[in-house]
PDB file of N, CA and C in Angstrom:
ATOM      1  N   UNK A   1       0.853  -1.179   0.000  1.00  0.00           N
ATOM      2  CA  UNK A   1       0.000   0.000   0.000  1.00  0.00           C
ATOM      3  C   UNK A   1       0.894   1.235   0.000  1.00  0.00           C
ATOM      4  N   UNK A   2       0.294   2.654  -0.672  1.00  0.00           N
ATOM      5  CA  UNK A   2       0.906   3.817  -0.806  1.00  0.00           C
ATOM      6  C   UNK A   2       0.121   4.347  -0.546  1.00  0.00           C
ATOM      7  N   UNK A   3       0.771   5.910   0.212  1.00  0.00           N
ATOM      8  CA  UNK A   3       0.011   6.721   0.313  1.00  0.00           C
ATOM      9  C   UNK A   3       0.601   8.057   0.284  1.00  0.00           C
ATOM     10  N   UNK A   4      -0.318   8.903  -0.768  1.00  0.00           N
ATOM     11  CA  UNK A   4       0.219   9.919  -1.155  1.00  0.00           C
ATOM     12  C   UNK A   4      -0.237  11.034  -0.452  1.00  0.00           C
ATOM     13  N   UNK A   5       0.705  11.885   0.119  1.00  0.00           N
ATOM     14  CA  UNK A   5       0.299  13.083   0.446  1.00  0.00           C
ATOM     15  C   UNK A   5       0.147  14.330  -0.374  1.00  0.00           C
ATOM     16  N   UNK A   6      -0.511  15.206  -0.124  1.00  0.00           N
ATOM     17  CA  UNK A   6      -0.374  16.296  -1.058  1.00  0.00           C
ATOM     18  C   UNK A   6      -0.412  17.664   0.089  1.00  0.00           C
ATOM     19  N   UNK A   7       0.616  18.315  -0.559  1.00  0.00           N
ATOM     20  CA  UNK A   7       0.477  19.854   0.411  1.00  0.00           C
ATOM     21  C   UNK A   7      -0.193  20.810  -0.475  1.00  0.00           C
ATOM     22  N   UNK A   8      -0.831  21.896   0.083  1.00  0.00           N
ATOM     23  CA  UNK A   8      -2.018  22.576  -1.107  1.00  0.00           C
ATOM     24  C   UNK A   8      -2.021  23.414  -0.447  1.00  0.00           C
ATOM     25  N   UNK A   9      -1.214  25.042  -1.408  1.00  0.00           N
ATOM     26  CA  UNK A   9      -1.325  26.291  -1.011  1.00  0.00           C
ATOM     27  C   UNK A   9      -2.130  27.155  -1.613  1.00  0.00           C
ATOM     28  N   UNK A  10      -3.168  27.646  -1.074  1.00  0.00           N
ATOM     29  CA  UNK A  10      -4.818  28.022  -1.859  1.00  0.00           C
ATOM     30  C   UNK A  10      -4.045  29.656  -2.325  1.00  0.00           C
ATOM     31  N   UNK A  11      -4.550  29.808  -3.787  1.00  0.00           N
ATOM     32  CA  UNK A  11      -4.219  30.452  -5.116  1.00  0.00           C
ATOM     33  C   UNK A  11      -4.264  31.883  -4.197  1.00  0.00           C
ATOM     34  N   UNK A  12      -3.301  32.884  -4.943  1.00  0.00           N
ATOM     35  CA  UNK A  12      -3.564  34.195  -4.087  1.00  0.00           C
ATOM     36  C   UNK A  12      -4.997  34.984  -3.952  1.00  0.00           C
ATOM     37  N   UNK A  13      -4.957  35.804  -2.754  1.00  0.00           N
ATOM     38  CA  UNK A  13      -6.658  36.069  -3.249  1.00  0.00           C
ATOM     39  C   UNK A  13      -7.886  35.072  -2.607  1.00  0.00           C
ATOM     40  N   UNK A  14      -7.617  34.136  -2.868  1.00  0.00           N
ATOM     41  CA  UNK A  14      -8.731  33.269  -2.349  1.00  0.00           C
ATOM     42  C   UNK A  14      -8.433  33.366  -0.686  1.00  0.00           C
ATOM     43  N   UNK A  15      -9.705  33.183   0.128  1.00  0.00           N
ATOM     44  CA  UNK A  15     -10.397  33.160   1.470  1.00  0.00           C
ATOM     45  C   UNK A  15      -9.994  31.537   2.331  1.00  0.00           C
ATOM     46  N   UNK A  16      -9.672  31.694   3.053  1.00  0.00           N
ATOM     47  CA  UNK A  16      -9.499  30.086   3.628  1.00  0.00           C
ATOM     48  C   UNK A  16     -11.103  29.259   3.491  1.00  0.00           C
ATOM     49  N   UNK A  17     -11.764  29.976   3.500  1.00  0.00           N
ATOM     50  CA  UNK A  17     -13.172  29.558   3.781  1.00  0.00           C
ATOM     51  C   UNK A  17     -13.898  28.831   1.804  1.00  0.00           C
ATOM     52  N   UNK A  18     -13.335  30.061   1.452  1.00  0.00           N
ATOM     53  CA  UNK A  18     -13.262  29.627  -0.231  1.00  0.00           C
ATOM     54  C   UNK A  18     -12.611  28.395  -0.854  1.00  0.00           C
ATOM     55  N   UNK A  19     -11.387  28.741  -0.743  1.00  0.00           N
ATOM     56  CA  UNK A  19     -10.484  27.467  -0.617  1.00  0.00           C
ATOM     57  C   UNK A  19     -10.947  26.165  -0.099  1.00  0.00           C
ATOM     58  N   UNK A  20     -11.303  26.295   1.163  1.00  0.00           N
ATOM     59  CA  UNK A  20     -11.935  25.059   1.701  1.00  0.00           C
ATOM     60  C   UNK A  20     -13.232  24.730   1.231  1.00  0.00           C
ATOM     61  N   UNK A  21     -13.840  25.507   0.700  1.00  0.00           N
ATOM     62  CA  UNK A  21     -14.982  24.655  -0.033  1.00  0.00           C
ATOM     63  C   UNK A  21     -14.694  24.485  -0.755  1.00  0.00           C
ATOM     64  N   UNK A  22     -14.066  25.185  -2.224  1.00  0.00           N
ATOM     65  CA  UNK A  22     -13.624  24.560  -3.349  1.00  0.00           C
ATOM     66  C   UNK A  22     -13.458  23.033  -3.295  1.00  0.00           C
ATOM     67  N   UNK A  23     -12.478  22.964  -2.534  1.00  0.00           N
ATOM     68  CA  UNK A  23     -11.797  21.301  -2.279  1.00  0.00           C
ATOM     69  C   UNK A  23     -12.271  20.421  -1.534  1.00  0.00           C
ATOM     70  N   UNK A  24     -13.130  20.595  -0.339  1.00  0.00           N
ATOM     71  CA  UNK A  24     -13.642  19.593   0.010  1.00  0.00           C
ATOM     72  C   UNK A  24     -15.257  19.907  -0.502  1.00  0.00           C
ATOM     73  N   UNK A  25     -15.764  20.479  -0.843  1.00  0.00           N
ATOM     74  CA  UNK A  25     -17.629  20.354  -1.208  1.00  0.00           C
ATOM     75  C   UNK A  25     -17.401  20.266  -2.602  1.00  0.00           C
ATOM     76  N   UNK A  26     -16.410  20.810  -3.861  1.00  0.00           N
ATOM     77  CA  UNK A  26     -16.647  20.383  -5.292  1.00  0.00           C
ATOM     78  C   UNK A  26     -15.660  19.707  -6.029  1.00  0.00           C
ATOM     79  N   UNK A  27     -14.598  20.301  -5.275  1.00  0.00           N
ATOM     80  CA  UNK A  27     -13.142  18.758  -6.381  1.00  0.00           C
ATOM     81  C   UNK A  27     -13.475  17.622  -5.564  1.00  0.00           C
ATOM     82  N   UNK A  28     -13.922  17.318  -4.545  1.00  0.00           N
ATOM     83  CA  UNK A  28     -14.125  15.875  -3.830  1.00  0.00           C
ATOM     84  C   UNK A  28     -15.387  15.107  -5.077  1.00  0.00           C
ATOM     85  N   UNK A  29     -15.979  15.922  -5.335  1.00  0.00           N
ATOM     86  CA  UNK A  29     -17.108  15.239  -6.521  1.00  0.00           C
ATOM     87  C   UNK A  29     -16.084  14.806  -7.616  1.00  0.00           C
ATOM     88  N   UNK A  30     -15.220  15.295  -7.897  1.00  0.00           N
ATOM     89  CA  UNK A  30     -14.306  14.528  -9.121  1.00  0.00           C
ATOM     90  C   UNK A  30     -13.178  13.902  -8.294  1.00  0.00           C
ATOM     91  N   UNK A  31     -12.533  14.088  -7.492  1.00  0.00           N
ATOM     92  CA  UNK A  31     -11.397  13.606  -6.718  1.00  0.00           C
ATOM     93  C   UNK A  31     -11.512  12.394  -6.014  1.00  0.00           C
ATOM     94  N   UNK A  32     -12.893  12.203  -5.569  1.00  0.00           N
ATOM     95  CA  UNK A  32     -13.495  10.883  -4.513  1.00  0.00           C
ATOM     96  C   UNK A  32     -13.583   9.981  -5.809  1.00  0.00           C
ATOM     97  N   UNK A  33     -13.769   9.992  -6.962  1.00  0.00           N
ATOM     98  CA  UNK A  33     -13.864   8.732  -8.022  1.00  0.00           C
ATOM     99  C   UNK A  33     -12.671   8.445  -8.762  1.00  0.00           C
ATOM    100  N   UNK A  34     -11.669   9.284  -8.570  1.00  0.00           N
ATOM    101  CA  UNK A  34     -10.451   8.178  -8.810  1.00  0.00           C
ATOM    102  C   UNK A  34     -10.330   6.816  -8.741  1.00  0.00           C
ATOM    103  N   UNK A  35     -10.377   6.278 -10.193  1.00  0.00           N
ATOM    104  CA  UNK A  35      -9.650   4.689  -9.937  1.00  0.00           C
ATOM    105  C   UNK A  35      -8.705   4.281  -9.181  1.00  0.00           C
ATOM    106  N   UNK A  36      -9.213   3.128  -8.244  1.00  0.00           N
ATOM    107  CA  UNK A  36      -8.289   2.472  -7.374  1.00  0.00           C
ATOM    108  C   UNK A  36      -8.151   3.220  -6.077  1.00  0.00           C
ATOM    109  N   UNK A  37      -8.454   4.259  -5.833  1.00  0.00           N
ATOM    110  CA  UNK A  37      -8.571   5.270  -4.562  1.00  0.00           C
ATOM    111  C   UNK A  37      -8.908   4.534  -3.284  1.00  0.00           C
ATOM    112  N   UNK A  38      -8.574   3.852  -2.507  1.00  0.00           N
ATOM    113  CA  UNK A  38      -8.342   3.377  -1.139  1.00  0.00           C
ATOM    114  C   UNK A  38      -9.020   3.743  -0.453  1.00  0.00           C
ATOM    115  N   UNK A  39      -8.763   4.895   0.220  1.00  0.00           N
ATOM    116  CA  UNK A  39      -9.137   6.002   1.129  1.00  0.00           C
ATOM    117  C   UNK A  39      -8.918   7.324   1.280  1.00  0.00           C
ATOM    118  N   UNK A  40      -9.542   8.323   1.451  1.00  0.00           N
ATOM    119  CA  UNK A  40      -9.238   9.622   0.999  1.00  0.00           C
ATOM    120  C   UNK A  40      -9.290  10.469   2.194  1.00  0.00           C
ATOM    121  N   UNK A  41      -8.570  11.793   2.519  1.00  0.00           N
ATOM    122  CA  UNK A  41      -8.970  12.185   3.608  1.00  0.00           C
ATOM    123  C   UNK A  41      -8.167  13.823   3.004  1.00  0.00           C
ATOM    124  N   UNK A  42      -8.813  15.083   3.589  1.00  0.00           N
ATOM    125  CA  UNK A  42      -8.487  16.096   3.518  1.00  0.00           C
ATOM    126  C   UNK A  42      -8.611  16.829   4.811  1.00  0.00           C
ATOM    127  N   UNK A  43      -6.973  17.391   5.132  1.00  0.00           N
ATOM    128  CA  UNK A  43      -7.026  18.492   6.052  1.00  0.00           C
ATOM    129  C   UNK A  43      -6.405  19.686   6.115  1.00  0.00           C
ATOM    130  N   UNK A  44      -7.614  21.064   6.626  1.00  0.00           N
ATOM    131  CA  UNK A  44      -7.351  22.022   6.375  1.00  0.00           C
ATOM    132  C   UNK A  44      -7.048  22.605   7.653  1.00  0.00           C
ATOM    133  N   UNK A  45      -5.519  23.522   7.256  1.00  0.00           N
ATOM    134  CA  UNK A  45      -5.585  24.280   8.383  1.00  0.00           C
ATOM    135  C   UNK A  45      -6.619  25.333   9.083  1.00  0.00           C
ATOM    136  N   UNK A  46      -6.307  24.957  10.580  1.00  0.00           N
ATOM    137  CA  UNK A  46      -7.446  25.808  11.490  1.00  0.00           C
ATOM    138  C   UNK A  46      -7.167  27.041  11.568  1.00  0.00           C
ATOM    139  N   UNK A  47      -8.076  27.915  11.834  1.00  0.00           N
ATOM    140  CA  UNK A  47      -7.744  29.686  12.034  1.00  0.00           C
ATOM    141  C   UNK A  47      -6.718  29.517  13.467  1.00  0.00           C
ATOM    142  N   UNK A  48      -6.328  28.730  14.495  1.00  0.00           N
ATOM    143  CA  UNK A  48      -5.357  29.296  14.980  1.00  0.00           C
ATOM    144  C   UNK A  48      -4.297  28.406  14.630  1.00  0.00           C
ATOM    145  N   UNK A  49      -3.948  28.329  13.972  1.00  0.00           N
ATOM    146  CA  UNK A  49      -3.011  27.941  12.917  1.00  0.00           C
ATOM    147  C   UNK A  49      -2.129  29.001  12.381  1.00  0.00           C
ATOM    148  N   UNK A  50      -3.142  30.085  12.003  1.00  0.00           N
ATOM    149  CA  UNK A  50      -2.957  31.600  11.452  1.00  0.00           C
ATOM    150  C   UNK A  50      -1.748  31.813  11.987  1.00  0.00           C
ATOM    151  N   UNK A  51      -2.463  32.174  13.206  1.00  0.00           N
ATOM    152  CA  UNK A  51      -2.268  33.018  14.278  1.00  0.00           C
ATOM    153  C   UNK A  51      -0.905  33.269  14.655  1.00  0.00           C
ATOM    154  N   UNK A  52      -0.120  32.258  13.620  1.00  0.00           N
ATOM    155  CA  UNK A  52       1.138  32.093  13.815  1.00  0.00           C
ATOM    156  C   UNK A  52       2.123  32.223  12.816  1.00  0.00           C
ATOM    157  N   UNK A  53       1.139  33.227  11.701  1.00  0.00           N
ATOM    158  CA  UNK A  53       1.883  33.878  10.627  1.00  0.00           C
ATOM    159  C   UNK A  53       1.209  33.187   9.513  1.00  0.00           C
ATOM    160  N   UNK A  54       2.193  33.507   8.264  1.00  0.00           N
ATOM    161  CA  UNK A  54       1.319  32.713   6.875  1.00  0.00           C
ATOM    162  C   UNK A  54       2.068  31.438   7.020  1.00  0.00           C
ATOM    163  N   UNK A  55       1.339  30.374   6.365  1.00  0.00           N
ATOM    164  CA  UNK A  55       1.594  29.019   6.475  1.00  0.00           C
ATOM    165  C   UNK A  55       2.370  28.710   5.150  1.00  0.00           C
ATOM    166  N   UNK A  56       3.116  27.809   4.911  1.00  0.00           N
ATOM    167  CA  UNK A  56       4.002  27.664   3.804  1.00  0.00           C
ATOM    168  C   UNK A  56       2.624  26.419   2.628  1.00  0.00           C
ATOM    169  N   UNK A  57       1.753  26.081   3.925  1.00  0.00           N
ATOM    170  CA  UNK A  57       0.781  25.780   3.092  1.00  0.00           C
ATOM    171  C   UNK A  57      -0.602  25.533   3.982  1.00  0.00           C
ATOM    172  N   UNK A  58      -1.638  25.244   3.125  1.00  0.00           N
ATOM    173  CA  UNK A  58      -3.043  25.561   3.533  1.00  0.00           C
ATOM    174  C   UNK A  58      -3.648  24.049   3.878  1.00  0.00           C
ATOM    175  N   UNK A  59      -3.126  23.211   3.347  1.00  0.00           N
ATOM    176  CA  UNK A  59      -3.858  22.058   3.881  1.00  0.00           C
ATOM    177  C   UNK A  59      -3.231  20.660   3.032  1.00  0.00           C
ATOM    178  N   UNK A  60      -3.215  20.009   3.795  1.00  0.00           N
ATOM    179  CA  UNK A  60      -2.644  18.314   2.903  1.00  0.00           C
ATOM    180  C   UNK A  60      -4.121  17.318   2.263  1.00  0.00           C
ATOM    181  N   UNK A  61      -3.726  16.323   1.712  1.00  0.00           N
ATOM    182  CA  UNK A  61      -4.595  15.576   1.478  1.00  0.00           C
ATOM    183  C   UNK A  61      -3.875  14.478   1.562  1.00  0.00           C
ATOM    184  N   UNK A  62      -4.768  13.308   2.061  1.00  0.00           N
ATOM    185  CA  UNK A  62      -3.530  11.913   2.073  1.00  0.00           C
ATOM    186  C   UNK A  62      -4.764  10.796   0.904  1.00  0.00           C
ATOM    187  N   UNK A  63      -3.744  10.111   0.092  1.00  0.00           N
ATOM    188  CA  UNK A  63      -4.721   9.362  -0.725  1.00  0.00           C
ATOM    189  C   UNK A  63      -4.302   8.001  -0.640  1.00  0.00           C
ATOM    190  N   UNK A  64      -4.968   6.712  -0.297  1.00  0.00           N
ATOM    191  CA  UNK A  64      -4.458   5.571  -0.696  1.00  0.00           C
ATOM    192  C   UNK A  64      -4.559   4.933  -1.613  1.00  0.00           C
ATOM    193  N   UNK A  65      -3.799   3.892  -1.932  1.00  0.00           N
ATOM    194  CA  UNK A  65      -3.419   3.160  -3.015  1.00  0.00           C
ATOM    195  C   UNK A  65      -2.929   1.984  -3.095  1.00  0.00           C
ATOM    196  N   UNK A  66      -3.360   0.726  -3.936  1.00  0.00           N
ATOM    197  CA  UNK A  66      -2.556  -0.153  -3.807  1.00  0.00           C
ATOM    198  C   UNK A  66      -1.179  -0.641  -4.015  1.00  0.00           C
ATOM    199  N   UNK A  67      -0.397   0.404  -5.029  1.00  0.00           N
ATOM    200  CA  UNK A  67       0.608   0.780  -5.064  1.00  0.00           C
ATOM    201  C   UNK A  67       0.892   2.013  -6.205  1.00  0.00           C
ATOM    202  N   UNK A  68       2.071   2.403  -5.943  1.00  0.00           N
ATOM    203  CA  UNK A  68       2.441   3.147  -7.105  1.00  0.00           C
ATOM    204  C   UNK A  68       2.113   3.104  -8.089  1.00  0.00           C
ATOM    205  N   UNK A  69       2.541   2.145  -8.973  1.00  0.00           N
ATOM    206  CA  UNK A  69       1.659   1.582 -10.070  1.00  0.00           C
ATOM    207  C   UNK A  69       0.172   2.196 -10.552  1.00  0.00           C
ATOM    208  N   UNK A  70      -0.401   1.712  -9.526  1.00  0.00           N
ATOM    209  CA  UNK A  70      -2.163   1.995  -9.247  1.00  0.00           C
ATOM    210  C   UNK A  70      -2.480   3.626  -9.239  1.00  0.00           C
ATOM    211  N   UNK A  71      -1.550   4.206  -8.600  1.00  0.00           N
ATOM    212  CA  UNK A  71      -1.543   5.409  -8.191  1.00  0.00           C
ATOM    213  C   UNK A  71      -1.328   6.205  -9.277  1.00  0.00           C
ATOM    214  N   UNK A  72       0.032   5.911 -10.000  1.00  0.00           N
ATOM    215  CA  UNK A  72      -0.303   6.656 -11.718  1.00  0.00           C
ATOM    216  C   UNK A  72      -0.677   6.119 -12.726  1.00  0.00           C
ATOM    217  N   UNK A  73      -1.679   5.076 -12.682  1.00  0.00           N
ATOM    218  CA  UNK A  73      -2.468   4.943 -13.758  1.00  0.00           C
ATOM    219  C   UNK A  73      -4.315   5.727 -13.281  1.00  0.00           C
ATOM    220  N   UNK A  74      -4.197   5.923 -11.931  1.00  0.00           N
ATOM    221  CA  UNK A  74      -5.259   6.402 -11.799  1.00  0.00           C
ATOM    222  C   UNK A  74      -5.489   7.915 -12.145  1.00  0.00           C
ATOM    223  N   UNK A  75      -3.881   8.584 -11.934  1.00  0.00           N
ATOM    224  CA  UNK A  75      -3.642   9.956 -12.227  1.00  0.00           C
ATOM    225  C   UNK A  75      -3.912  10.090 -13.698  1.00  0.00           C
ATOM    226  N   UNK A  76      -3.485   9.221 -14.231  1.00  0.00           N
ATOM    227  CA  UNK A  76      -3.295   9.044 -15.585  1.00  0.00           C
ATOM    228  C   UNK A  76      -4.600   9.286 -16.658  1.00  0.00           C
ATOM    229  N   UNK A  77      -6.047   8.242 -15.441  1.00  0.00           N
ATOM    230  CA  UNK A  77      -7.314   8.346 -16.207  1.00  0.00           C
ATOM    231  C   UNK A  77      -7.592   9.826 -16.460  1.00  0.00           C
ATOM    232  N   UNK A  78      -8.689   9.579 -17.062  1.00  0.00           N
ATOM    233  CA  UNK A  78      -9.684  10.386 -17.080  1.00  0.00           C
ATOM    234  C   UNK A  78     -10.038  11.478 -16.543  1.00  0.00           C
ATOM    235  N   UNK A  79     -10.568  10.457 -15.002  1.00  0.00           N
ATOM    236  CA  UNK A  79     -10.753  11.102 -14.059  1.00  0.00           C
ATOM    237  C   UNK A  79      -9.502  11.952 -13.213  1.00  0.00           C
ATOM    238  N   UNK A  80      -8.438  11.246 -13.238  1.00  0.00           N
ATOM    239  CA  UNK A  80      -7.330  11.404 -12.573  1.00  0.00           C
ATOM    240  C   UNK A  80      -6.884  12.605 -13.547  1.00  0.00           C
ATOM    241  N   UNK A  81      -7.092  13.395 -14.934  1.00  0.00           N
ATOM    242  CA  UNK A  81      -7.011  14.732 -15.517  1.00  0.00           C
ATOM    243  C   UNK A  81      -7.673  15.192 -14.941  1.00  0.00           C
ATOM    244  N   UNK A  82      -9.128  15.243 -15.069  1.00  0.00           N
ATOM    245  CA  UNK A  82     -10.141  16.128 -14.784  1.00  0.00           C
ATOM    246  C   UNK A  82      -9.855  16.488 -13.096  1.00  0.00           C
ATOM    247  N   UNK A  83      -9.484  15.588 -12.339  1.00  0.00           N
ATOM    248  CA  UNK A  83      -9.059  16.055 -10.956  1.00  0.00           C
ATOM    249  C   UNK A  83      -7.512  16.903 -10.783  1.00  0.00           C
ATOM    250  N   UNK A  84      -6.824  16.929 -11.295  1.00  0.00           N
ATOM    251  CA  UNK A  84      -5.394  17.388 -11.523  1.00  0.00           C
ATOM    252  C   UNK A  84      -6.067  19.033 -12.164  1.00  0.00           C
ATOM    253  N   UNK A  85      -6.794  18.726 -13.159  1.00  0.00           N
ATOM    254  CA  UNK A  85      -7.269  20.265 -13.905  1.00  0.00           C
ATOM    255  C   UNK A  85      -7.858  21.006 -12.562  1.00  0.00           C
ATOM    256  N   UNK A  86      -8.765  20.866 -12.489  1.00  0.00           N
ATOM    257  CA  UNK A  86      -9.737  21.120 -11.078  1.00  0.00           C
ATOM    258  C   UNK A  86      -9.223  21.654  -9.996  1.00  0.00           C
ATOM    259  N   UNK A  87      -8.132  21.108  -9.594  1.00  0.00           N
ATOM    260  CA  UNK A  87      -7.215  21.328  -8.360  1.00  0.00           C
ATOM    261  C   UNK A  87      -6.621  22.547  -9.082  1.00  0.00           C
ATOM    262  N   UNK A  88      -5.525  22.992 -10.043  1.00  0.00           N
ATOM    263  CA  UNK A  88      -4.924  23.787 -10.313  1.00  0.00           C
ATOM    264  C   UNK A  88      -6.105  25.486 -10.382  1.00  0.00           C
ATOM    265  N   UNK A  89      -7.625  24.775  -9.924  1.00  0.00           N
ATOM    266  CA  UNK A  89      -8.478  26.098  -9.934  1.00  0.00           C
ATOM    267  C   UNK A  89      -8.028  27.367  -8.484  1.00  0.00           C
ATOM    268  N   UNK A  90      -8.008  25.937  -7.763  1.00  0.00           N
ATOM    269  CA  UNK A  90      -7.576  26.723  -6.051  1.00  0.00           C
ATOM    270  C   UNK A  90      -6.726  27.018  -5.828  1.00  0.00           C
ATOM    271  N   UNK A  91      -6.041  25.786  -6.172  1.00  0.00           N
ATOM    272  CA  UNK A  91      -4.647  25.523  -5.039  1.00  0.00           C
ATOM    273  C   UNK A  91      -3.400  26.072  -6.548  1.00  0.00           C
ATOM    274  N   UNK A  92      -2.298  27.053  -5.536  1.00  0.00           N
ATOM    275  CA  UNK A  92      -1.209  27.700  -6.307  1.00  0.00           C
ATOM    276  C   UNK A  92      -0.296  26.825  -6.227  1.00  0.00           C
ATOM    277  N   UNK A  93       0.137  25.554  -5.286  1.00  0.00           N
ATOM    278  CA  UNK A  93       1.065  24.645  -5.604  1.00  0.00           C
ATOM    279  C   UNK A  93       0.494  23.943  -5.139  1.00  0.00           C
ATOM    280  N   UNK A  94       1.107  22.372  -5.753  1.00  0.00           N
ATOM    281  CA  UNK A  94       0.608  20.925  -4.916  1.00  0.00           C
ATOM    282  C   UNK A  94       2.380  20.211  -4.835  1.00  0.00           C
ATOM    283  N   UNK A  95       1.984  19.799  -3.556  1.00  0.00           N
ATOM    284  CA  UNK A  95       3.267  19.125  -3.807  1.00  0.00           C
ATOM    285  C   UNK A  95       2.843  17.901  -3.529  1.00  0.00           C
ATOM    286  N   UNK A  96       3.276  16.513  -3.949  1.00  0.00           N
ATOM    287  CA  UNK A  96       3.059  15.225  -3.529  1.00  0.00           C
ATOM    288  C   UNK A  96       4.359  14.723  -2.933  1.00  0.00           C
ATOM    289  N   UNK A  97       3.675  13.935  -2.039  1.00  0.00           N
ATOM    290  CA  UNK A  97       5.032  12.904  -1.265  1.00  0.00           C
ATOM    291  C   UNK A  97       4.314  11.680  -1.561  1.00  0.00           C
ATOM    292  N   UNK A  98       5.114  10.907  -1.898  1.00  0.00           N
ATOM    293  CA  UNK A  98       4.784   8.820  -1.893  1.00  0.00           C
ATOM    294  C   UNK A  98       5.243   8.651  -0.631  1.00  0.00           C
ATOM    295  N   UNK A  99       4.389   8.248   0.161  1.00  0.00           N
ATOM    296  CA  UNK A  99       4.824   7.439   1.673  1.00  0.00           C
ATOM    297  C   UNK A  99       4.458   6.112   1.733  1.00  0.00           C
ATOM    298  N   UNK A 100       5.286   5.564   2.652  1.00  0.00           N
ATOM    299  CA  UNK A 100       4.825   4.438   3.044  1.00  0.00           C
ATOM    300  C   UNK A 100       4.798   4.640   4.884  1.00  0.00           C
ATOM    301  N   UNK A 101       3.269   4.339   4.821  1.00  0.00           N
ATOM    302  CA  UNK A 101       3.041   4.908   6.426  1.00  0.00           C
ATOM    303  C   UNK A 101       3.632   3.883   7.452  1.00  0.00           C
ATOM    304  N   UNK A 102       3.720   4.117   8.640  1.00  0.00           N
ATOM    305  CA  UNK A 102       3.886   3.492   9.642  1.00  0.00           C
ATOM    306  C   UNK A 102       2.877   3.727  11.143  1.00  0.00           C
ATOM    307  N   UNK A 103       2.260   3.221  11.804  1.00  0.00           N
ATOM    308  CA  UNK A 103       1.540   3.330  12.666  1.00  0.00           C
ATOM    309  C   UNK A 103       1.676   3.449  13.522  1.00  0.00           C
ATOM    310  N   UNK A 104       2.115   3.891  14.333  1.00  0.00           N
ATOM    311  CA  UNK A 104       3.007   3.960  16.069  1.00  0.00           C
ATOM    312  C   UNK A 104       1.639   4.750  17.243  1.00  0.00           C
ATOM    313  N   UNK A 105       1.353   3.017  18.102  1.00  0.00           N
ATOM    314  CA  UNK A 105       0.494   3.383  19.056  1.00  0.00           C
ATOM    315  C   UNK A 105       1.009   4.051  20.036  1.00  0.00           C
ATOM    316  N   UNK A 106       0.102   5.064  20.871  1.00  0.00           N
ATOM    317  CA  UNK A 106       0.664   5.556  22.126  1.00  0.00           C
ATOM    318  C   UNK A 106       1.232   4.757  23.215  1.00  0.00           C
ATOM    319  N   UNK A 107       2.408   4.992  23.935  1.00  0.00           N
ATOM    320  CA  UNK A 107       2.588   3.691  24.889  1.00  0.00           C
ATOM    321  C   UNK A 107       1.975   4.468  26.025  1.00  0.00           C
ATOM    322  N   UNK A 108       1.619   3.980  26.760  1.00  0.00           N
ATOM    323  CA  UNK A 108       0.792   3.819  27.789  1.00  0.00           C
ATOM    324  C   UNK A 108       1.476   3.405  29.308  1.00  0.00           C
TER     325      UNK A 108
END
């Protein structure tokens, strides 16, 4: 399994509040049907987050996958354009990382 992160710095001009709907209430309608898509999850930074200057970015997304492989042929579809187009509406950079996660429970 892979899982890709994405860092997403919302386009100049745009509102955190804007931004955050863009991406989670209308690219999730094209972004959630990616072929092979695992599990999806988006997070946006909180207003006191701010509070601590401008952020080098606005929010990640983590995507799973069964592997690499899977991962750019899904980019590759269709869908996987039309979501890549879509994104470049908000967000002024994306950066992706390929991870391979690790799980580390709290010890107790």
């Amino acid at each position: 399994m892979v899982k890709l992160i994405a860092l997403l710095k919302r386009k100049p001009g745009l509102s955190m509040e804007e931004f955050k709907r863009l991406w989670v209430e209308e690219h999730t309608k094209i972004s959630a049907r990616l072929p092979g898509l695992i599990d999806y999850r988006i997070n946006i930074a909180i207003p006191e987050q701010e509070l601590a200057g401008e952020l080098p970015y606005d929010g990640t997304a983590e995507l799973w996958f069964e592997s690499v492989e899977a991962m750019r042929q899904s980019f590759a579809s269709e869908i996987g354009q039309a979501a890549g187009a879509d994104a470049d509406k908000f967000a002024d950079v994306r950066i992706h990382i390929y991870t391979e996660e690790h799980i580390i429970k709290p010890v107790k």
